[in-house]
Protein backbone atom coordinates (compact mmCIF):
# COMPACT_ATOMS: atom_id res chain seq x y z
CA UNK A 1 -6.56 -7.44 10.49
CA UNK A 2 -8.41 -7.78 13.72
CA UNK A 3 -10.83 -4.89 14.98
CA UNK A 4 -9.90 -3.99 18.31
CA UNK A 5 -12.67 -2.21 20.57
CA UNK A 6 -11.78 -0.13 23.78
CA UNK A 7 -14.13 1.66 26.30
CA UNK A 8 -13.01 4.52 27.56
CA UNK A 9 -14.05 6.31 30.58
CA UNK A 10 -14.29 10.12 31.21
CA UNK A 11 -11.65 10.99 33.47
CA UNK A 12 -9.71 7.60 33.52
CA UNK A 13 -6.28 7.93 33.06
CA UNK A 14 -4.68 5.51 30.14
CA UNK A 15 -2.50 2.81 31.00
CA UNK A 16 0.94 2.72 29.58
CA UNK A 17 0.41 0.10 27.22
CA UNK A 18 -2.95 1.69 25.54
CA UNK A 19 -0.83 4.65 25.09
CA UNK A 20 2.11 2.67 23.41
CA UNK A 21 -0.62 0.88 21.39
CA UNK A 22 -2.06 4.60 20.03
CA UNK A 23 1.53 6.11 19.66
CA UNK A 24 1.82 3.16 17.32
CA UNK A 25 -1.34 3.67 15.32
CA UNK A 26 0.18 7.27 14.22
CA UNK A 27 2.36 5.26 11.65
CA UNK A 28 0.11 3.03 9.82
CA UNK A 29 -0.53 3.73 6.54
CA UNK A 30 -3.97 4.39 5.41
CA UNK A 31 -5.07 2.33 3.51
CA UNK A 32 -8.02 2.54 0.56
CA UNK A 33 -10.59 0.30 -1.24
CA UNK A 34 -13.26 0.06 -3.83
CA UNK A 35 -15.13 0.32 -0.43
CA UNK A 36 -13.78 3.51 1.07
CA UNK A 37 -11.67 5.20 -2.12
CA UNK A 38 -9.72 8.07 -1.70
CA UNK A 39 -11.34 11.05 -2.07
CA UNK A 40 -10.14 14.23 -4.86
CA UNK A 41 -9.52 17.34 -3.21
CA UNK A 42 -12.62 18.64 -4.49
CA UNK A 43 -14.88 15.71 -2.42
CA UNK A 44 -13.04 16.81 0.87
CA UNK A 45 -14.32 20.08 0.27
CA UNK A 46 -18.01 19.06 -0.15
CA UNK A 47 -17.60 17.81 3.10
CA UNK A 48 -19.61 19.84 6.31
CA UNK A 49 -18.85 19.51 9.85
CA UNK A 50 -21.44 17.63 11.94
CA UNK A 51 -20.97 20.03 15.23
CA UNK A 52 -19.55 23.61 14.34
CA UNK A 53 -16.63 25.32 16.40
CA UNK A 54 -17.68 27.03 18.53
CA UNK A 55 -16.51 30.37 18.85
CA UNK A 56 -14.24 31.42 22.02
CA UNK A 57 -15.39 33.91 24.01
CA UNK A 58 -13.17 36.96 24.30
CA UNK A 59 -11.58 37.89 27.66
């Protein structure tokens, strides 16, 4: 499996064909190994967000 890099730019609309390529992305399987195993539901919940919601502001 190649690795496939794309730059994307703020404000840049996609083309048709990077969209058909992400729609097809959504049914991949993921897939694990001894490098990246997958994880028990109690090491997802060890795991802390990087940037916390923020909260909305109320109108």
């Amino acid at each position: 499996m190649a690795m496939v890099t794309y730059i994307l730019h703020k404000n840049q609309p996609l083309t048709d064909e990077e969209r058909e390529e992400i729609r097809a992305l959504k049914n991949r399987p993921i897939v694990f190994d001894e490098d990246c195993p997958e994880l028990t539901e109690e090491q997802l919940r060890q795991f802390k967000r990087v940037n916390p919601l923020k909260k909305k502001a109320a109108s």
